[in-house]
C-alpha atoms as a PDB file:
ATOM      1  CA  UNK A   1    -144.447-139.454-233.309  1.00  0.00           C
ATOM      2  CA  UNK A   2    -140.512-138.933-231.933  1.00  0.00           C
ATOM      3  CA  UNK A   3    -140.321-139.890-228.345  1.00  0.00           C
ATOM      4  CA  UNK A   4    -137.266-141.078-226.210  1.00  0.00           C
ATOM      5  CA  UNK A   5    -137.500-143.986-223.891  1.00  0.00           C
ATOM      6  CA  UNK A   6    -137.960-142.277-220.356  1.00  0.00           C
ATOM      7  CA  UNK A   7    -141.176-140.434-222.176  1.00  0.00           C
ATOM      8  CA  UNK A   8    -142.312-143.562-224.158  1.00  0.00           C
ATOM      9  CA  UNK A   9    -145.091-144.847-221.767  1.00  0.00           C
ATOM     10  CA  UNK A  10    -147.088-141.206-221.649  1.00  0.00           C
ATOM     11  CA  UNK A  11    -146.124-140.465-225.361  1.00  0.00           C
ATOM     12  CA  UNK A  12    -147.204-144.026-227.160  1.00  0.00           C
ATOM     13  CA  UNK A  13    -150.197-143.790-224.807  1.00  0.00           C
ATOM     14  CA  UNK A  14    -151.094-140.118-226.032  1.00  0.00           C
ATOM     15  CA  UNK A  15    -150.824-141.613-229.884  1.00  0.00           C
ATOM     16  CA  UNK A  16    -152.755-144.118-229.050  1.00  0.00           C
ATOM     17  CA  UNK A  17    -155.450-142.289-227.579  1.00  0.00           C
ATOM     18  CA  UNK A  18    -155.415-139.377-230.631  1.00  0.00           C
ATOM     19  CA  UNK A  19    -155.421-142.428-233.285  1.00  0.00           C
ATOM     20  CA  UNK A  20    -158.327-143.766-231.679  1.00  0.00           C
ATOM     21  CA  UNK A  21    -160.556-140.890-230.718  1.00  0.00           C
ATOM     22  CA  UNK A  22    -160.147-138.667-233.075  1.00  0.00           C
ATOM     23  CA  UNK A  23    -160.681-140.219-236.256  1.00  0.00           C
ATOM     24  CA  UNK A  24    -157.447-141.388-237.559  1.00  0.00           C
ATOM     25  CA  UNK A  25    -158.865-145.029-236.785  1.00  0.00           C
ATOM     26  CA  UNK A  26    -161.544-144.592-239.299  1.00  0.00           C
ATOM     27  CA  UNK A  27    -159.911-142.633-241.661  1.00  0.00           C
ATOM     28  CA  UNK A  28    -157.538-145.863-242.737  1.00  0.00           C
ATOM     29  CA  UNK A  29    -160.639-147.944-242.743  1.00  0.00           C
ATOM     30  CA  UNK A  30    -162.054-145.708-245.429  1.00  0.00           C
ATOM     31  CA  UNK A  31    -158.177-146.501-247.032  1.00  0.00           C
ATOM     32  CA  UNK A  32    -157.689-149.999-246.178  1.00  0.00           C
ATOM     33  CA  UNK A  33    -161.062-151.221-245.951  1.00  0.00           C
ATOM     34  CA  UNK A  34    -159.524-153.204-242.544  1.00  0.00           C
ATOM     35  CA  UNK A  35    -161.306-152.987-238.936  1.00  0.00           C
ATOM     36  CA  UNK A  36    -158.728-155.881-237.457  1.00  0.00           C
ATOM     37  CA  UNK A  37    -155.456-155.438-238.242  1.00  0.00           C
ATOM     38  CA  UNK A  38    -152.783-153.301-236.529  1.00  0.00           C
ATOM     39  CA  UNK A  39    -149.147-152.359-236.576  1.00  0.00           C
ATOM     40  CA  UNK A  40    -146.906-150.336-234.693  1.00  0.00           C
ATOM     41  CA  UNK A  41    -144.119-149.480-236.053  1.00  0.00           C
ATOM     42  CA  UNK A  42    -140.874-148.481-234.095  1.00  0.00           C
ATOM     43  CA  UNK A  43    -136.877-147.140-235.334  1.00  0.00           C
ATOM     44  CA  UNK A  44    -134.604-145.488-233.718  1.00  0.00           C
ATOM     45  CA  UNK A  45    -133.698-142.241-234.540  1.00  0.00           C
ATOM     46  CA  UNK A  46    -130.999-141.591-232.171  1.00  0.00           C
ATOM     47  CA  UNK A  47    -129.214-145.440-230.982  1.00  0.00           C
ATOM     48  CA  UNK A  48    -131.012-146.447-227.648  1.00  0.00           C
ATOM     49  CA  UNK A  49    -132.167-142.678-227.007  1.00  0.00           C
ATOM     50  CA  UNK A  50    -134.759-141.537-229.161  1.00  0.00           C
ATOM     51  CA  UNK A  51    -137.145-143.587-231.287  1.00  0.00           C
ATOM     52  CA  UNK A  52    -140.235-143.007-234.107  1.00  0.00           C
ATOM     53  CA  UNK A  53    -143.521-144.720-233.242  1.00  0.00           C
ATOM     54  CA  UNK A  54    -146.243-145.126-235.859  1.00  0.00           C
ATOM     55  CA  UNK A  55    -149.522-147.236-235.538  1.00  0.00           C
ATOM     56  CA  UNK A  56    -151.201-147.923-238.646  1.00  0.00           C
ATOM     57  CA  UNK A  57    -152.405-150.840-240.802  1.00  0.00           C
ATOM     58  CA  UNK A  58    -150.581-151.938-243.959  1.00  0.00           C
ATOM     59  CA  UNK A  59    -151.583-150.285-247.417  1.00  0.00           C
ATOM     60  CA  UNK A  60    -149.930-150.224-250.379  1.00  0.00           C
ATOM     61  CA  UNK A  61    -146.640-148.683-251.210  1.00  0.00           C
ATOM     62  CA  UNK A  62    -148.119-146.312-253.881  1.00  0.00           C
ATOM     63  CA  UNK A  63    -150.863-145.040-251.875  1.00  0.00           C
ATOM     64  CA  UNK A  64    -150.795-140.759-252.292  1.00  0.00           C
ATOM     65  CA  UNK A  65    -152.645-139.744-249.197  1.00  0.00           C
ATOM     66  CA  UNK A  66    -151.412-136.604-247.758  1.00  0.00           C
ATOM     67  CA  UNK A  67    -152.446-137.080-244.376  1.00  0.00           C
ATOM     68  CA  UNK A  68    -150.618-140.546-243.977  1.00  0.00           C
ATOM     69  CA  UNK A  69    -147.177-141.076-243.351  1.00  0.00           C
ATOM     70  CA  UNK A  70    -145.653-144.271-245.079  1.00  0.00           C
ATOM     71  CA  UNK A  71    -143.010-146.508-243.673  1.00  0.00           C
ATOM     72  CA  UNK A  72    -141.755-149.944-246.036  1.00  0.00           C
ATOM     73  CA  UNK A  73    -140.521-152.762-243.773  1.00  0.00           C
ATOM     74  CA  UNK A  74    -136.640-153.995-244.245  1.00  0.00           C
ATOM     75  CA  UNK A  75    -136.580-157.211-245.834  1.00  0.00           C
ATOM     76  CA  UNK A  76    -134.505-159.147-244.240  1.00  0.00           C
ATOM     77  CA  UNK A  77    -134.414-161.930-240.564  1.00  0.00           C
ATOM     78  CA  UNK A  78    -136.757-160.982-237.865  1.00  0.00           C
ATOM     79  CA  UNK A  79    -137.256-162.864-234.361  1.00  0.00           C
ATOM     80  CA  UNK A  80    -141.122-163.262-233.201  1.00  0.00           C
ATOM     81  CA  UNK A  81    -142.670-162.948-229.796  1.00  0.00           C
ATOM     82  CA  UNK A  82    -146.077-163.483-229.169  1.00  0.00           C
ATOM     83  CA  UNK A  83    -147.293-161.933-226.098  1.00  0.00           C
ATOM     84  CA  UNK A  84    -151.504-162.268-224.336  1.00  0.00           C
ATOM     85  CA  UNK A  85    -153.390-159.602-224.603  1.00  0.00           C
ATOM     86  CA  UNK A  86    -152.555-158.361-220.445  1.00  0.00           C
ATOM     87  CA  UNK A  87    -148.988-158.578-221.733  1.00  0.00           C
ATOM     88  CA  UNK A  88    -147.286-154.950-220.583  1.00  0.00           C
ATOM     89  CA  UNK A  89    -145.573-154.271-224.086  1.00  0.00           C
ATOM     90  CA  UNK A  90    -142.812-152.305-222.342  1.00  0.00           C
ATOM     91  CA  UNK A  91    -142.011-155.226-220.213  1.00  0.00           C
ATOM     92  CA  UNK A  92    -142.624-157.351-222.751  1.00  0.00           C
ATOM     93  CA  UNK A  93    -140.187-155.823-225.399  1.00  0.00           C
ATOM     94  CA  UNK A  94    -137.586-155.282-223.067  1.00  0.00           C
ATOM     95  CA  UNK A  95    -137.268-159.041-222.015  1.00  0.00           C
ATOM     96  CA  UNK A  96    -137.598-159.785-225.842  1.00  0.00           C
ATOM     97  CA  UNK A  97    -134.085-157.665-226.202  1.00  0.00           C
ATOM     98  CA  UNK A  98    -132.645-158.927-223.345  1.00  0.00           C
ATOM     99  CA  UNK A  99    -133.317-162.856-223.102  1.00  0.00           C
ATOM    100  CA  UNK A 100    -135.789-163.504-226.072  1.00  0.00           C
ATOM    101  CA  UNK A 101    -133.652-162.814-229.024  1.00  0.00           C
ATOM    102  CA  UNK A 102    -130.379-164.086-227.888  1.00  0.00           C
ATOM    103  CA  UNK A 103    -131.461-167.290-226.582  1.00  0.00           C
ATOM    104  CA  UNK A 104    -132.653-167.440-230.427  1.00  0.00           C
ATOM    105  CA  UNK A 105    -128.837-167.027-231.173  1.00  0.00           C
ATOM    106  CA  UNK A 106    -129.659-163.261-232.586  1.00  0.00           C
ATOM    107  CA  UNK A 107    -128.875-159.958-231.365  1.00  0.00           C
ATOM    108  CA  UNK A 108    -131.393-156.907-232.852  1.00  0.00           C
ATOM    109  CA  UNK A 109    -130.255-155.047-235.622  1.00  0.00           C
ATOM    110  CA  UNK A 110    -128.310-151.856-234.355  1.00  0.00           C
ATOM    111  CA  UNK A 111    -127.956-150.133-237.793  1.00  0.00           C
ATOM    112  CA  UNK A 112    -131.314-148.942-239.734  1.00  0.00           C
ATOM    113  CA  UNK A 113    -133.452-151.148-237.553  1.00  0.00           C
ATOM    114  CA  UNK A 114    -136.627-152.084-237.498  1.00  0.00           C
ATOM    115  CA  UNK A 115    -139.480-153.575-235.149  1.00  0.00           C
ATOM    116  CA  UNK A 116    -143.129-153.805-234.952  1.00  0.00           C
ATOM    117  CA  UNK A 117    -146.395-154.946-233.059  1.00  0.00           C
ATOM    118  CA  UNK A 118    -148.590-156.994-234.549  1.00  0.00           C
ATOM    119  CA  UNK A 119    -152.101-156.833-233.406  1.00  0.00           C
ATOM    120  CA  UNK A 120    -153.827-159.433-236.210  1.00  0.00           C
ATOM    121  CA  UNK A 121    -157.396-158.757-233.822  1.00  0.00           C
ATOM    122  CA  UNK A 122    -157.774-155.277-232.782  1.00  0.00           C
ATOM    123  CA  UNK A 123    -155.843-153.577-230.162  1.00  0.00           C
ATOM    124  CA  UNK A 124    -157.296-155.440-227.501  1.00  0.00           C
ATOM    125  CA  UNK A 125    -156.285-159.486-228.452  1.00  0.00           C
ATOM    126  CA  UNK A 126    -153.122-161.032-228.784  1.00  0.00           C
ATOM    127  CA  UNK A 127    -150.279-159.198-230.033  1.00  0.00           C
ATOM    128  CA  UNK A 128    -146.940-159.795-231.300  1.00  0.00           C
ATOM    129  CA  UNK A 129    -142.953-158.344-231.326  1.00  0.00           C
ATOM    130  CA  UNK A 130    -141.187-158.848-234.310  1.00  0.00           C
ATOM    131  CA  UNK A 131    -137.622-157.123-234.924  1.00  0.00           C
ATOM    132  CA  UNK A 132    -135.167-157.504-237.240  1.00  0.00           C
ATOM    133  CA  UNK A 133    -131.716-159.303-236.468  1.00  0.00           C
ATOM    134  CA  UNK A 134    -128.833-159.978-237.533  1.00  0.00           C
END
């Protein structure tokens, strides 16, 4: 899903809401054989404008499902927040830009970027940010 970041919060939500209800959700546990583990994966496709937003579990890189779209993580330095599970993620990525990362003496990578959530217990536990830096 393409969204921009004044329509993030009904857009993410509506992805959400269509990954869980009707049957994506269990159609990458047939795939994956994992009921835990979550990602979200976020780019931008226009610099601080416009973004893609995928949620999905990991699966291998040669995996020829047509009804899946694949991203492959950067390699490369990421930062780490870890954030409870009443954490707003909006809130809680935009003080991870703003104070997080620099106070780790980063700044986010600007050019083909990357960042993710990691929910390692379901969409309802902990959760964390991770983005790549330079």
């Amino acid at each position: 899903m393409e969204t921009t970041l004044e329509n993030s919060a009904a857009d993410v939500g509506a992805l959400y809401n269509d990954f869980i209800q009707n049957g994506k959700m269990e159609l990458l546990h047939t795939i994956t054989g994992n009921k835990t583990e979550y990602y979200a994966v976020l780019w931008y496709t226009e610099p601080h404008v416009r973004y893609r937003y995928l949620v999905g579990q990991k699966v291998k890189e040669e995996l020829d499902e047509k009804n899946i779209e694949i991203k492959i993580m950067a390699k490369g330095t990421y930062c780490r927040k870890q954030c409870a599970p009443e954490d707003d993620a909006i809130k809680a990525w935009t003080e991870f830009y703003d104070k997080d990362i620099p106070e780790m003496g980063f700044k986010p990578k600007e050019t083909d970027d990357i960042a993710f959530e990691y929910y390692p217990n379901g969409f309802d536990g902990e959760y964390e940010l991770w983005s790549l830096v330079e």
